[in-house]
C-alpha atoms as a PDB file:
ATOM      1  CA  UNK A   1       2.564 -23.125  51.589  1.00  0.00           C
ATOM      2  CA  UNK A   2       4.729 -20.239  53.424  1.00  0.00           C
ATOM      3  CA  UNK A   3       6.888 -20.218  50.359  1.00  0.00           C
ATOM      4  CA  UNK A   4       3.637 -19.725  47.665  1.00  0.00           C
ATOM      5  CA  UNK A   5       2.849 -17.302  49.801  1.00  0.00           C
ATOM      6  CA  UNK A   6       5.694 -15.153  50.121  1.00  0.00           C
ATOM      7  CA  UNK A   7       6.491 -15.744  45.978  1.00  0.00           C
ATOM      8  CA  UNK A   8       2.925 -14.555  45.184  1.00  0.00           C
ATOM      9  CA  UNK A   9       3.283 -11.341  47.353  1.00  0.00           C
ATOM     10  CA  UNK A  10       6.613 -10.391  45.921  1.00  0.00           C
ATOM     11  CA  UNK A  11       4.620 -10.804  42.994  1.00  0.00           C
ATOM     12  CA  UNK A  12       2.217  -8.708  43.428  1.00  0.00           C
ATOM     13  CA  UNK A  13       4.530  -6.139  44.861  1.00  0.00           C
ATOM     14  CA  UNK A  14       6.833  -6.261  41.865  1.00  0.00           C
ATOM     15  CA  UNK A  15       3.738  -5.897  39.713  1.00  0.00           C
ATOM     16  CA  UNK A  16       2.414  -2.759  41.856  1.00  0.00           C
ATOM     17  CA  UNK A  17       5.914  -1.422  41.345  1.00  0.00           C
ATOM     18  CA  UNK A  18       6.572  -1.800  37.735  1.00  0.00           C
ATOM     19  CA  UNK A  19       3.046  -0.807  37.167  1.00  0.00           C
ATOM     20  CA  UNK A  20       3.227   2.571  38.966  1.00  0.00           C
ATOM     21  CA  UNK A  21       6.677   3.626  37.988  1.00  0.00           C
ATOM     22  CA  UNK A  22       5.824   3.702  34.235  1.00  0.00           C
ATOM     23  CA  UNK A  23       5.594   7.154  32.666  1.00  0.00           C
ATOM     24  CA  UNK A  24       2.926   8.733  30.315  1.00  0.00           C
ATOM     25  CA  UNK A  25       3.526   8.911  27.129  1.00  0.00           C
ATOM     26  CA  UNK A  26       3.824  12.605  25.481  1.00  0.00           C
ATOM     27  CA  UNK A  27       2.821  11.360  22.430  1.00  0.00           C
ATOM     28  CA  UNK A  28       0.082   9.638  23.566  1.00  0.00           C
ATOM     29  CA  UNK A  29      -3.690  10.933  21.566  1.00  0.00           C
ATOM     30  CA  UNK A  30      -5.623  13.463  23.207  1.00  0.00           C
ATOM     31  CA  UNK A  31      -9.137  13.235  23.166  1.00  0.00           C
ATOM     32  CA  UNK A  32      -9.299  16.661  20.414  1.00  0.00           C
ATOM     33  CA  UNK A  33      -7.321  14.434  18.301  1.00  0.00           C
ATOM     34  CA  UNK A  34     -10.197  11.708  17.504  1.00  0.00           C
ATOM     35  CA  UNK A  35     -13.425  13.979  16.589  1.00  0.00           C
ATOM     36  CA  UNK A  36     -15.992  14.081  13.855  1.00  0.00           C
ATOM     37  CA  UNK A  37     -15.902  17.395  12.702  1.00  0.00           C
ATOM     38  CA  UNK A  38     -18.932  17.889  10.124  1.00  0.00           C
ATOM     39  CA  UNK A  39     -21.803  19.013  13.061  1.00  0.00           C
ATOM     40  CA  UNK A  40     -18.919  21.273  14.113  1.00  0.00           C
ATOM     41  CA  UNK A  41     -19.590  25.111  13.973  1.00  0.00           C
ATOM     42  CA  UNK A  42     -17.145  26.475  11.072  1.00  0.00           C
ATOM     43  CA  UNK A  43     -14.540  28.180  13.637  1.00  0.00           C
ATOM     44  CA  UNK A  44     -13.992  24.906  14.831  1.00  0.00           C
ATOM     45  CA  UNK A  45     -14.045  23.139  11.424  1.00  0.00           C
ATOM     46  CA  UNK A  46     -11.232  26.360  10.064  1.00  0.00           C
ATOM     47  CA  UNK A  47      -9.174  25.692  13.680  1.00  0.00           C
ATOM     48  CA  UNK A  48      -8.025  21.803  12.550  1.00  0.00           C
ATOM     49  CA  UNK A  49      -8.048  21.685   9.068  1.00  0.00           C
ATOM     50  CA  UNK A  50      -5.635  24.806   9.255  1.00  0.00           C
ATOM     51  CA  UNK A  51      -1.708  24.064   8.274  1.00  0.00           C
ATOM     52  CA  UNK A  52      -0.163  22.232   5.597  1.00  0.00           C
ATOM     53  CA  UNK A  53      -1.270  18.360   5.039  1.00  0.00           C
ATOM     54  CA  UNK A  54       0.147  15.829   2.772  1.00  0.00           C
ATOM     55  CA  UNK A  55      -2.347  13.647   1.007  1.00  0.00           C
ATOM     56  CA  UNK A  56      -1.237  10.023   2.145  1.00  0.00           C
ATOM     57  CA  UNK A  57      -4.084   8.289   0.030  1.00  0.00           C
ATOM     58  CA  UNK A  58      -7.964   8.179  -1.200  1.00  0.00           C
ATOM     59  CA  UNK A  59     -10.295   5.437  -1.262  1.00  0.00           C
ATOM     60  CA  UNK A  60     -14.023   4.856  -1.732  1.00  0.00           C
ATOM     61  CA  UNK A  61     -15.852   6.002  -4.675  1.00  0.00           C
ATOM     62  CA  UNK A  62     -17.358   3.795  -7.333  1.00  0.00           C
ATOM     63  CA  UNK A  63     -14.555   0.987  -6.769  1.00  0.00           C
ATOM     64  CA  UNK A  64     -13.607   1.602  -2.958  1.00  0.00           C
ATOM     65  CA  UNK A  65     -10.118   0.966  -4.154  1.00  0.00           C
ATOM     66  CA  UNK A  66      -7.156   2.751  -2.313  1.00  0.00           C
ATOM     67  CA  UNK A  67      -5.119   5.014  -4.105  1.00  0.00           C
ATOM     68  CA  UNK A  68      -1.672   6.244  -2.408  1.00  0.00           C
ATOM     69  CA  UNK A  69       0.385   9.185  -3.739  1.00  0.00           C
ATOM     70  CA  UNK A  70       3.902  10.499  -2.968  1.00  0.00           C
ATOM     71  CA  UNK A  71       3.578  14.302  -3.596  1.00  0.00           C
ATOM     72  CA  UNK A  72       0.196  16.238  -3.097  1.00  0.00           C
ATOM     73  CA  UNK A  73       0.050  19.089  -1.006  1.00  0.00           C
ATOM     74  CA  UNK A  74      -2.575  20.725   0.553  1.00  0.00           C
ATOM     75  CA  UNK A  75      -1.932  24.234   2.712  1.00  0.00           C
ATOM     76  CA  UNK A  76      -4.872  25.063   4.424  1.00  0.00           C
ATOM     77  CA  UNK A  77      -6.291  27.989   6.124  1.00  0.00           C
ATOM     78  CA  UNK A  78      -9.603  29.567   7.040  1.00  0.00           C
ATOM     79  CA  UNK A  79     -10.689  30.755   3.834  1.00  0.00           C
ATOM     80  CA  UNK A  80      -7.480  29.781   1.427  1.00  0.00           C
ATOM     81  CA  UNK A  81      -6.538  26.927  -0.167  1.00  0.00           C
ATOM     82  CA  UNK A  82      -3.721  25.746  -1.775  1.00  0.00           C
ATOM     83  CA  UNK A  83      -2.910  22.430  -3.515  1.00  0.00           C
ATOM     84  CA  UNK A  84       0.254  21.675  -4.727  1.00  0.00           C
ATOM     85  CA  UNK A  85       1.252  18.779  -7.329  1.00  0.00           C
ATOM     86  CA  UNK A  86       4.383  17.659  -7.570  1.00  0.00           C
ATOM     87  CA  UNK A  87       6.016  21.260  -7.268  1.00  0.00           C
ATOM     88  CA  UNK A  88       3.424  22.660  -9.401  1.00  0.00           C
ATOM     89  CA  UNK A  89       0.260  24.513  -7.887  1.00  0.00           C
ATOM     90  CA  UNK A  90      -2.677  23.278  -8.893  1.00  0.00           C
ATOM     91  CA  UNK A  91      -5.394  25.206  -6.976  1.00  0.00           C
ATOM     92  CA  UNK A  92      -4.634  28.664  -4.899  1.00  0.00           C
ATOM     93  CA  UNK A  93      -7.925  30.000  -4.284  1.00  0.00           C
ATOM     94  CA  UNK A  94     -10.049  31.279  -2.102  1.00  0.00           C
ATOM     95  CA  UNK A  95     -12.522  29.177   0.224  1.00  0.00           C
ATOM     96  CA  UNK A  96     -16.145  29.376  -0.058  1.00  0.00           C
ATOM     97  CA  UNK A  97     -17.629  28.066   2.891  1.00  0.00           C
ATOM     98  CA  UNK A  98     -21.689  27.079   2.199  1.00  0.00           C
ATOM     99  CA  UNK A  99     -23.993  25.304   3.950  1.00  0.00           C
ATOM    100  CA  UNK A 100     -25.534  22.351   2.295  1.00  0.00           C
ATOM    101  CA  UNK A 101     -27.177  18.871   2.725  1.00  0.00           C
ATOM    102  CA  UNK A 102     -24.625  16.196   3.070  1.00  0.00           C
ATOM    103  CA  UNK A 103     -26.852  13.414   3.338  1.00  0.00           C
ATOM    104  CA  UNK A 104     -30.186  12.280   4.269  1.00  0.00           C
ATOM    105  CA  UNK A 105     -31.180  15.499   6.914  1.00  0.00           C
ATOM    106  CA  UNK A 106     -27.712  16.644   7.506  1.00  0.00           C
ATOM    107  CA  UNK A 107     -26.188  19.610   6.824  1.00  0.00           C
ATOM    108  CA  UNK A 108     -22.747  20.978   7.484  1.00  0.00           C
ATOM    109  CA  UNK A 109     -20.118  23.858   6.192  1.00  0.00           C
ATOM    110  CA  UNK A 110     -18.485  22.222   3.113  1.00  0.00           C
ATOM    111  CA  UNK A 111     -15.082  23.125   2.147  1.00  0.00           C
ATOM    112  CA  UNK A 112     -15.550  24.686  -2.267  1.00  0.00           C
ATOM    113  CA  UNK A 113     -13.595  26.051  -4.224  1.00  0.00           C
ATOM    114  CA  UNK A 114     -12.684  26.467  -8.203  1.00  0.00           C
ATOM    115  CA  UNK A 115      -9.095  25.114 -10.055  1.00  0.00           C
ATOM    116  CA  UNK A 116      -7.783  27.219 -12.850  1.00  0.00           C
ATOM    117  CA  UNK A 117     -10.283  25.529 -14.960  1.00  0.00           C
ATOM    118  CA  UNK A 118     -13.321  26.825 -13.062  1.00  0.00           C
ATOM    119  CA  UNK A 119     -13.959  23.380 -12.043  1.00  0.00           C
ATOM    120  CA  UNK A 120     -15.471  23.407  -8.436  1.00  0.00           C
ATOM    121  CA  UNK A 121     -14.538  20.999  -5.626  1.00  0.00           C
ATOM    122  CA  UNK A 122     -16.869  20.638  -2.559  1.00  0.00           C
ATOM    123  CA  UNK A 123     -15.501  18.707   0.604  1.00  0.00           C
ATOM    124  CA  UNK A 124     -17.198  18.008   3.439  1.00  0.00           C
ATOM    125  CA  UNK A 125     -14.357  17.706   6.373  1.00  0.00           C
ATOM    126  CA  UNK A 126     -15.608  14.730   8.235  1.00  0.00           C
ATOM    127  CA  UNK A 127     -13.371  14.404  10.764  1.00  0.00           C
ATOM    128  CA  UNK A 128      -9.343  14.333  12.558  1.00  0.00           C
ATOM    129  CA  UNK A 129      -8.591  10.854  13.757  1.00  0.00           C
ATOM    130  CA  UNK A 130      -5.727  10.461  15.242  1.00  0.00           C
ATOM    131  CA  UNK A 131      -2.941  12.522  13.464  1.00  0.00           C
ATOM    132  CA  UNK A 132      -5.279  12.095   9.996  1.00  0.00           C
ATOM    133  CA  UNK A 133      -7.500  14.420   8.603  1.00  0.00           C
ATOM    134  CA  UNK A 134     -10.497  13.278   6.485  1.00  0.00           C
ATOM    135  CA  UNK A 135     -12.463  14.782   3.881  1.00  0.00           C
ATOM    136  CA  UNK A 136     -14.762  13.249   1.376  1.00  0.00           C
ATOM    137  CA  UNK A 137     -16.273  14.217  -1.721  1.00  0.00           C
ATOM    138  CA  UNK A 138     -19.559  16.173  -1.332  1.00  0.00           C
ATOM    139  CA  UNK A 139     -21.913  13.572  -3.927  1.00  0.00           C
ATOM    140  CA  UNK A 140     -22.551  10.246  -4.452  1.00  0.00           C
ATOM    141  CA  UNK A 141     -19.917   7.414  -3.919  1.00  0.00           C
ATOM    142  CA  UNK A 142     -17.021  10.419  -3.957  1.00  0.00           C
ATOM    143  CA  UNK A 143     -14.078   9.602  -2.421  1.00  0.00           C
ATOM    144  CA  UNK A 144     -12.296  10.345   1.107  1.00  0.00           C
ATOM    145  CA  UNK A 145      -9.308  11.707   1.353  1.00  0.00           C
ATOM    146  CA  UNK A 146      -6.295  11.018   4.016  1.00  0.00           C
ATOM    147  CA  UNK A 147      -3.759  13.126   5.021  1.00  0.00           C
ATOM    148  CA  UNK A 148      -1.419  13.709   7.470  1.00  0.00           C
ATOM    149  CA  UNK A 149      -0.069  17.022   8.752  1.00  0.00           C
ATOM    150  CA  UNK A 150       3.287  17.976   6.733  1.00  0.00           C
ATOM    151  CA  UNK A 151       5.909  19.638   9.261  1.00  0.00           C
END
């Protein structure tokens, strides 16, 4: 019994210790990292979507299929946008920032703007999670769209 004993409190002493000693992790999430960001106010909407982003991959829409891509690039700031193509720059326009219904009694900024074609393009930035920003189409079945900040 004497020798249960001592194993199970060197145990619990090694367990204590290896627990303790472990360091945090600098890369670990912060809490800003995971938030929905369409009830934001627009400062804090312009303040994460801010910086250049690589479009990893969109899904949802009428098929919900998942489409990846290799070389779309987004630079983003408070009222400019940029979208880039495989080296060839689609969109560099202004953002107009308007306040509509995104569904049911929502409302929330939404990101529009025009290509070369005078085509508009309204996103509604939904939210960061993680190291991923989202956005998503502002109509019916439109797609989301994942990227990742591009160093």
């Amino acid at each position: 019994m004497k020798k249960i004993t001592l194993f199970l409190t060197i145990i619990t002493i090694v367990s204590i210790v290896a627990c303790s000693s472990c360091k945090k992790n600098s890369d670990a999430i912060t809490f800003s990292s995971n938030i929905t960001l369409y009830d934001k106010p627009l400062n804090t909407i312009q303040q994460y979507i801010t910086g250049n982003w690589k479009l990893i991959y969109t899904d949802g829409g009428y098929t919900g299929v998942a489409q990846y891509f290799d070389s779309i690039y987004w630079q983003l700031s408070a009222n400019r946008i940029k979208q880039i193509y495989q080296s060839n720059i689609f969109i560099d326009t202004t953002i107009n920032w308007i306040w509509v219904p995104i569904g049911g009694a929502i409302n929330s900024n939404v990101l529009q703007c025009f290509d070369y074609r005078s085509y508009p393009y309204n996103y509604v930035v939904m939210r960061m999670y993680k190291d991923t920003l989202i956005l998503h189409d502002n109509f019916v079945d439109g797609l989301f769209y994942h990227f990742i900040k591009n160093k």
